[in-house]
N, C-alpha and C. Protein backbone atom coordinates (compact mmCIF):
# COMPACT_ATOMS: atom_id res chain seq x y z
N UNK A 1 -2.45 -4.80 19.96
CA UNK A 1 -2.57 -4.65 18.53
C UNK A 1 -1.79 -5.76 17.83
N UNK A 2 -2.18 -6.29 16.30
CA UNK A 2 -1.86 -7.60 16.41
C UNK A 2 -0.16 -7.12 15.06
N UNK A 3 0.68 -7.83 14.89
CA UNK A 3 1.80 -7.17 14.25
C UNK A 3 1.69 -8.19 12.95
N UNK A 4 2.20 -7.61 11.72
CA UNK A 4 2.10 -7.93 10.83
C UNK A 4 3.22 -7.78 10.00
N UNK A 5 3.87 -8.19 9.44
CA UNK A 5 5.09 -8.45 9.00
C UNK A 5 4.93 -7.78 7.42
N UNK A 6 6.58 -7.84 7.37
CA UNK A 6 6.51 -7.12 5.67
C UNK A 6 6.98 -8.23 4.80
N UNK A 7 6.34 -8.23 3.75
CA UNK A 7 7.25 -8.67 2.27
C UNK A 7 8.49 -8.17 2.36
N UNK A 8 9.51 -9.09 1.59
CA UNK A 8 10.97 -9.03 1.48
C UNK A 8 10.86 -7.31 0.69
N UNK A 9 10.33 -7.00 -0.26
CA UNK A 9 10.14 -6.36 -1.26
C UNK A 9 9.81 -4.73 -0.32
N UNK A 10 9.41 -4.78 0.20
CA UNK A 10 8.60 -3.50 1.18
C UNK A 10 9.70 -3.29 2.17
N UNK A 11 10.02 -4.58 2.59
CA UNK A 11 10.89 -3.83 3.91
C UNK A 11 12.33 -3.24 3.28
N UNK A 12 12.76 -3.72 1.87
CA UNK A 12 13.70 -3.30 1.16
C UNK A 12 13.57 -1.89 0.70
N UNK A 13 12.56 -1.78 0.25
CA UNK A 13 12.30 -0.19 0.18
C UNK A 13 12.47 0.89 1.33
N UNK A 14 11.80 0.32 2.07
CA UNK A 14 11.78 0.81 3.69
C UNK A 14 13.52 1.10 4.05
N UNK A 15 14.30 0.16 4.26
CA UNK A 15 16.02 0.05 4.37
C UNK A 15 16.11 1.51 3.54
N UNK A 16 15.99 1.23 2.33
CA UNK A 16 16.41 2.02 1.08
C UNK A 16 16.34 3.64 2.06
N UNK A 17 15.32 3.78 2.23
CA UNK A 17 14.57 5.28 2.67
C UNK A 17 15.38 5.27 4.06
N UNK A 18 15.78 4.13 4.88
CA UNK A 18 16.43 4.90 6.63
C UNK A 18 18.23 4.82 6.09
N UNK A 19 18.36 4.31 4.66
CA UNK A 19 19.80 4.44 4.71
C UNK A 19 20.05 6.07 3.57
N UNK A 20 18.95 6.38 3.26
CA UNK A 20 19.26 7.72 2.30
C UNK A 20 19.71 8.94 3.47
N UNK A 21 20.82 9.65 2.98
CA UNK A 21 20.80 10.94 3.56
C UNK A 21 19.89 12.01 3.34
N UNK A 22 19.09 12.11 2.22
CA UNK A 22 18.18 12.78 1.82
C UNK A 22 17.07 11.97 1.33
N UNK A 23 15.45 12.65 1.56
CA UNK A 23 14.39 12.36 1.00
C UNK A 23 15.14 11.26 -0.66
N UNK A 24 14.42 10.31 -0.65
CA UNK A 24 14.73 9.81 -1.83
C UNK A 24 13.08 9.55 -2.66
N UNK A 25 13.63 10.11 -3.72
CA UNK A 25 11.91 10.15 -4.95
C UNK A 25 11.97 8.79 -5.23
N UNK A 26 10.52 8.37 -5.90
CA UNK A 26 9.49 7.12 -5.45
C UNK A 26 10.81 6.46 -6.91
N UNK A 27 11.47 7.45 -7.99
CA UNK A 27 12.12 6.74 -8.84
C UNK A 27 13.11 5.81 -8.94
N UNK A 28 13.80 6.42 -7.14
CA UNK A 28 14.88 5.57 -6.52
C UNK A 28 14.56 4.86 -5.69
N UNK A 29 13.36 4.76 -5.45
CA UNK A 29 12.80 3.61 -4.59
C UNK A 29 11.82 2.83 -5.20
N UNK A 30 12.16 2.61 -6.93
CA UNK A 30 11.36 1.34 -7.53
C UNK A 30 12.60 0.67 -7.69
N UNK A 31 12.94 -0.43 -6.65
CA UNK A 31 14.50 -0.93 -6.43
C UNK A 31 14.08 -2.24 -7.68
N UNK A 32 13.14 -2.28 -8.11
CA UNK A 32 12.89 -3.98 -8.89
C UNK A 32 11.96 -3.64 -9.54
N UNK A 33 12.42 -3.53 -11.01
CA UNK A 33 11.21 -2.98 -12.46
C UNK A 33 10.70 -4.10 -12.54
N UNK A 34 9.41 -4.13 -11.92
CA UNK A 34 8.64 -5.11 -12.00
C UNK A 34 7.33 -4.73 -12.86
N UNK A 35 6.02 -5.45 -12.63
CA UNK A 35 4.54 -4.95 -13.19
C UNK A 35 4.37 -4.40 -12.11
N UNK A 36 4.36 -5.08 -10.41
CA UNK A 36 3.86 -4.34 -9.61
C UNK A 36 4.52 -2.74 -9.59
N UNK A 37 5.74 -2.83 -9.44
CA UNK A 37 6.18 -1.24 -9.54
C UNK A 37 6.14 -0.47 -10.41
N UNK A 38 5.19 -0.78 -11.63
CA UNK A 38 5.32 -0.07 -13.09
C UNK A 38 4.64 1.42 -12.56
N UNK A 39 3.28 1.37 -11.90
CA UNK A 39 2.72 2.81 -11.91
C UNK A 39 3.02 3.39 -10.88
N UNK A 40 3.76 2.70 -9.68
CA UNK A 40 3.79 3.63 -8.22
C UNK A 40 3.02 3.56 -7.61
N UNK A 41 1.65 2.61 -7.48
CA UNK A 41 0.91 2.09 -6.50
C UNK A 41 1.61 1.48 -5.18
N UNK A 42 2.69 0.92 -5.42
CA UNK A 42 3.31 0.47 -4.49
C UNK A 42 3.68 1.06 -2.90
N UNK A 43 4.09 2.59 -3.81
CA UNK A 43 4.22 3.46 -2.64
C UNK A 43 3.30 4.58 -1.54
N UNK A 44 2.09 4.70 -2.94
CA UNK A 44 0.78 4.37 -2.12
C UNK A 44 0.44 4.03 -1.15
N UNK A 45 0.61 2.51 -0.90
CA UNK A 45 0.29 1.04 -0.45
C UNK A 45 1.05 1.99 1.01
N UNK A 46 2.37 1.81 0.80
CA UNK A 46 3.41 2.12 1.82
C UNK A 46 2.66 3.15 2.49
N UNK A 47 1.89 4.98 1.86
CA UNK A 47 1.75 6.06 2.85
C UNK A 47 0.39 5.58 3.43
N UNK A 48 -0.01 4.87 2.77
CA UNK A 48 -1.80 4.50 3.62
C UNK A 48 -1.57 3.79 4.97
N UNK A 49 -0.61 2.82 4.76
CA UNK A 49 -0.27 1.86 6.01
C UNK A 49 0.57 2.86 7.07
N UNK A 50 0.82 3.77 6.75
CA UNK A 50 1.54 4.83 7.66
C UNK A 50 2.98 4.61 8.04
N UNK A 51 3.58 4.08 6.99
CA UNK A 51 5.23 3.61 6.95
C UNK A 51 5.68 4.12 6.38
N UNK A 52 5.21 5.26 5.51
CA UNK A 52 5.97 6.63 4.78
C UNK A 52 5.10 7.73 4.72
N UNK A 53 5.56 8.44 4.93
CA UNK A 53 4.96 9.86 4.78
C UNK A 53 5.66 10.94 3.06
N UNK A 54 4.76 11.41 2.50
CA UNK A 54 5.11 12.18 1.63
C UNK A 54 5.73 13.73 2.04
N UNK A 55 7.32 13.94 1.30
CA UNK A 55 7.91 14.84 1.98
C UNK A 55 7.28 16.23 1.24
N UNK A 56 7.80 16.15 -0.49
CA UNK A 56 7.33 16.81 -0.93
C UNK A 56 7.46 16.27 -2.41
N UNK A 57 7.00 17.12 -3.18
CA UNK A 57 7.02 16.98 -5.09
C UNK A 57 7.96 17.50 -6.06
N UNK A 58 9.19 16.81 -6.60
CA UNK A 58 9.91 17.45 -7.40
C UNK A 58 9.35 17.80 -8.80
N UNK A 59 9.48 19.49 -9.00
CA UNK A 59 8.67 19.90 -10.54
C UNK A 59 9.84 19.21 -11.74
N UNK A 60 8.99 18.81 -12.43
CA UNK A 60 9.53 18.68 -13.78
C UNK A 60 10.51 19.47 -14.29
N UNK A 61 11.58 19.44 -14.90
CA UNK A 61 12.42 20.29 -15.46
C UNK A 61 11.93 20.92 -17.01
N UNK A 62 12.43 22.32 -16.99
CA UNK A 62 12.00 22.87 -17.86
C UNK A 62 11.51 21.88 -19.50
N UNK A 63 12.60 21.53 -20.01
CA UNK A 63 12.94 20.59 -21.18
C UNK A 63 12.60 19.23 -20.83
N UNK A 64 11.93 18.89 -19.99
CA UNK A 64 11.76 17.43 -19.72
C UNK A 64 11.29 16.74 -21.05
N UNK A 65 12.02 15.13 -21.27
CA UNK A 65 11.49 14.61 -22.12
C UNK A 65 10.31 13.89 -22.40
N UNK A 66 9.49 13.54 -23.41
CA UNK A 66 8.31 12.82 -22.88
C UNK A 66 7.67 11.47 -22.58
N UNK A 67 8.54 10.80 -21.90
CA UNK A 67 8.85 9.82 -21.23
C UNK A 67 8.63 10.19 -19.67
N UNK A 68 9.73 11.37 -19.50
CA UNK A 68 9.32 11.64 -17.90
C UNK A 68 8.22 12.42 -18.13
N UNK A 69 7.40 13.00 -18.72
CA UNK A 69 6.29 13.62 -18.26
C UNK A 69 5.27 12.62 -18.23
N UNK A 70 5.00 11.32 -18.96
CA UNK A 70 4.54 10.40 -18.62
C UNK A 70 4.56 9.69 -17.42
N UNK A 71 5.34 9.89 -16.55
CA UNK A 71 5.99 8.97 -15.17
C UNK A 71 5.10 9.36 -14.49
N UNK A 72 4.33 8.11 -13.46
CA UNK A 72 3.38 9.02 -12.74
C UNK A 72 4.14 9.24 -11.84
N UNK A 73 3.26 10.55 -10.99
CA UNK A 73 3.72 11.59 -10.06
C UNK A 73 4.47 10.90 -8.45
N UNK A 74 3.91 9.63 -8.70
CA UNK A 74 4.73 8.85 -7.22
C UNK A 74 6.32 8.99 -7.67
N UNK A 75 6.53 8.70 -8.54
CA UNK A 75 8.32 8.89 -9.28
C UNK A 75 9.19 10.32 -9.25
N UNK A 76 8.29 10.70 -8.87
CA UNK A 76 9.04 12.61 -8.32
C UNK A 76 9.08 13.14 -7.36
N UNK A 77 7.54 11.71 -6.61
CA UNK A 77 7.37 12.63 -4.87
C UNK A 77 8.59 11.95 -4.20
N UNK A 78 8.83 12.97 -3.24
CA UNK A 78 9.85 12.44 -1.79
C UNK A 78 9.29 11.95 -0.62
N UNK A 79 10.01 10.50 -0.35
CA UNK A 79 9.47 10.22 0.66
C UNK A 79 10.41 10.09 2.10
N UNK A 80 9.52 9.42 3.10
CA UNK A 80 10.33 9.80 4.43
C UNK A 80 9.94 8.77 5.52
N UNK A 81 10.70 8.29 6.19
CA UNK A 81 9.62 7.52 6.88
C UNK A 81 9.05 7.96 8.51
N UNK A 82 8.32 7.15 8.64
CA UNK A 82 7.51 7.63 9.83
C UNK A 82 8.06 7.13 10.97
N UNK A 83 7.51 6.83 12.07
CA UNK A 83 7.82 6.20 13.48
C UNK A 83 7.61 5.00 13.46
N UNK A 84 6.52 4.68 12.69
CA UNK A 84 5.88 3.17 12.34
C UNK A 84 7.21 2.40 11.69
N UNK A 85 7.30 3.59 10.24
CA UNK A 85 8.06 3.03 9.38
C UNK A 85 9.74 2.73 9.41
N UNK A 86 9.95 3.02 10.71
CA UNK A 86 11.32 3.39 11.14
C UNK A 86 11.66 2.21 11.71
N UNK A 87 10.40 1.82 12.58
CA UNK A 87 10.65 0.22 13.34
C UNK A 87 10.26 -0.59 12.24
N UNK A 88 9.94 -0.44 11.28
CA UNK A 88 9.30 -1.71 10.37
C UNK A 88 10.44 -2.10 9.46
N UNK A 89 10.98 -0.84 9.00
CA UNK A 89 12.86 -0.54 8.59
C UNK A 89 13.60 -1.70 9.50
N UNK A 90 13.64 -1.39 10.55
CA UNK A 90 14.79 -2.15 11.42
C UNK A 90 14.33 -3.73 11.38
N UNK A 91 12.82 -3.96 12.22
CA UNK A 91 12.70 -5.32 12.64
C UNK A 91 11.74 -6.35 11.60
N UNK A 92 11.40 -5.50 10.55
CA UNK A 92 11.00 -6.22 9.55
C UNK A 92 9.23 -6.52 9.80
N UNK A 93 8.65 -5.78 10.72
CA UNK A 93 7.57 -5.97 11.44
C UNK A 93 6.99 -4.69 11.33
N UNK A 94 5.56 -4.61 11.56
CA UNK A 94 4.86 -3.23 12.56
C UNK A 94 3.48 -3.55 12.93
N UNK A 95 3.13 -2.78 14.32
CA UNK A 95 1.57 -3.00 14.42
C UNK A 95 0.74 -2.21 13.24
N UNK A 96 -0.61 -2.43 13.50
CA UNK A 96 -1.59 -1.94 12.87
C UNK A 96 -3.15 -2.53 13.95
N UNK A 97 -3.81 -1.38 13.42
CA UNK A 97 -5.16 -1.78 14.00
C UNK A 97 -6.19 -2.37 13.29
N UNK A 98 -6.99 -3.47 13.65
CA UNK A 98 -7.85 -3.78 13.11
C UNK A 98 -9.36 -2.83 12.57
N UNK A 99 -9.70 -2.78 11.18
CA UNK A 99 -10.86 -1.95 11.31
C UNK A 99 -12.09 -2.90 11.05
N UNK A 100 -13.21 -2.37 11.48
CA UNK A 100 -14.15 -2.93 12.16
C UNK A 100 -15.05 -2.92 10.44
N UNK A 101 -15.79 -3.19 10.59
CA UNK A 101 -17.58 -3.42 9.89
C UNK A 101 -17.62 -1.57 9.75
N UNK A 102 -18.54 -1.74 8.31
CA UNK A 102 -19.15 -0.27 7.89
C UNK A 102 -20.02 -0.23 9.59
N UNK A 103 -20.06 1.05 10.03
CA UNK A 103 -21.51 0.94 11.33
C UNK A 103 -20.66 0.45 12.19
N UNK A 104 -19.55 0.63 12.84
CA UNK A 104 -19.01 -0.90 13.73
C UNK A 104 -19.66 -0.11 14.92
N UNK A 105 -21.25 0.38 15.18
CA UNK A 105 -21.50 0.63 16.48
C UNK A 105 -22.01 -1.13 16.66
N UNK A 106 -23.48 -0.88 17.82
CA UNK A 106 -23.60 -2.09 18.03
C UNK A 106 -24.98 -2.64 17.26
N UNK A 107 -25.17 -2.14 15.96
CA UNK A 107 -25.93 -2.58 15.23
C UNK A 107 -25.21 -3.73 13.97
N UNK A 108 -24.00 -3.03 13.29
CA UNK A 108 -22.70 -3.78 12.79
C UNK A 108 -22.38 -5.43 13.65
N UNK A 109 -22.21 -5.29 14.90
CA UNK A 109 -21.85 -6.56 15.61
C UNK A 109 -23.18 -7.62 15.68
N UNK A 110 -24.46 -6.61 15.65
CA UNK A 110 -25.46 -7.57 15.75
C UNK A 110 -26.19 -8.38 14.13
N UNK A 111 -25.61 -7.43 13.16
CA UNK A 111 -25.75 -7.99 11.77
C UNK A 111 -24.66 -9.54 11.85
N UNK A 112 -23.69 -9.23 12.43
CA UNK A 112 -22.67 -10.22 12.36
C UNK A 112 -23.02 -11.16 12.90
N UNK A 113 -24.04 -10.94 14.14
CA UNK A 113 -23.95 -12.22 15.09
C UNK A 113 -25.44 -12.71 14.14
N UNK A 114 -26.70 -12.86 13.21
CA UNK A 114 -27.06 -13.34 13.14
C UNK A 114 -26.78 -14.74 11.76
N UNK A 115 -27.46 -15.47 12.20
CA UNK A 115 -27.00 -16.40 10.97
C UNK A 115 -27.69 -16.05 9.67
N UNK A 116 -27.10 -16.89 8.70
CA UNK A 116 -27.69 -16.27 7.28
C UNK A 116 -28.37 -17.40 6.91
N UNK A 117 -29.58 -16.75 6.18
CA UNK A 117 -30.51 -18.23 5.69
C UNK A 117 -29.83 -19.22 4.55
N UNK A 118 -30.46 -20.16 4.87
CA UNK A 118 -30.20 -21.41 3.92
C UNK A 118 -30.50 -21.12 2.43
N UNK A 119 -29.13 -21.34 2.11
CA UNK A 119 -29.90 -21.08 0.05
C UNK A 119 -30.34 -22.61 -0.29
N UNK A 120 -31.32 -22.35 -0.83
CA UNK A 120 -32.04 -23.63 -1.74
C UNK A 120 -31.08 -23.87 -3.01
N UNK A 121 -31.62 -25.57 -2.70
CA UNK A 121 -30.38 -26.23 -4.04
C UNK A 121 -30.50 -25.19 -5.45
N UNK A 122 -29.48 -24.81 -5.56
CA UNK A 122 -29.26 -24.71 -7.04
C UNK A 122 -29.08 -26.11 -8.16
N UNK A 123 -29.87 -26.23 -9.20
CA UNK A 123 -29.93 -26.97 -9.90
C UNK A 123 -29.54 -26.31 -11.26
N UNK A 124 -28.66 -27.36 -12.28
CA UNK A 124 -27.69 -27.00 -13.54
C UNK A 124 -28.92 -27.18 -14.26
N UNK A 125 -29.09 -26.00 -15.06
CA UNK A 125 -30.00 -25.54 -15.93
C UNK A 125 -29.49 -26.35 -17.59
N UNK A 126 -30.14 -27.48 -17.73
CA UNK A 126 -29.82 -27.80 -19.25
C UNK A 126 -30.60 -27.18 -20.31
N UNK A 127 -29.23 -27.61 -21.53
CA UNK A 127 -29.75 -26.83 -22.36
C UNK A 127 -30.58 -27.36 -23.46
N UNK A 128 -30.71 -26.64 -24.26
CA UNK A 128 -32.14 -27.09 -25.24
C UNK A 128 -31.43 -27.98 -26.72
N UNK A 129 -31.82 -29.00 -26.68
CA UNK A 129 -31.34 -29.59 -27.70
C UNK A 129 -32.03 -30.28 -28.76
């Protein structure tokens, strides 16, 4: 399996989460108010690749203001990391598997293996003057 390395930015998060004593919410793990970290896609990114797992969801407090009820819901969940995410923590690395073609039976490989036809010149369409 081929290994793929992290952004400075990811594996810092990652640290963040193997040095917490407790689950830490996605709010303490937007370490850099950036655009990318504005909505919590980020950490997304992180449970799809299988380098965090979601622990659980902290509810809103009674009186919450409305600022935090605006926060999306990645900013309350707890996260945790995985086995993946544990070595990717330490060595700054992790595998992953390659995924194949929609169909990857052997109809997918044989779309791939043929060549594609020749496009005819495109010619710049002038305009009317």
């Amino acid at each position: 399996m081929p290994v793929r390395p992290l952004a400075t930015f990811e594996w810092q998060v990652l640290r963040t989460v193997k040095r917490s004593p407790t689950p830490p919410t996605g709010k303490q793990l937007r370490l850099v108010p950036s655009r990318r970290t504005k909505d919590g896609t980020f950490l997304d990114d992180l449970v799809n690749e299988g380098l965090l797992q979601v622990v659980g969801v902290d509810d809103l407090p009674a009186g919450a203001p409305e600022p935090d009820k605006r926060r999306p819901v990645q900013f309350r969940t707890r996260y945790a990391l995985t086995a993946k995410g544990e070595h990717a923590a330490e060595y700054g690395e992790y595998t992953y598997e390659l995924k194949g073609p929609e169909g990857a039976g052997t109809a997918g490989r044989a779309e791939q293996a043929r060549p594609k036809a020749a496009k005819g010149r495109r010619t710049r369409q002038r305009r009317g003057g």
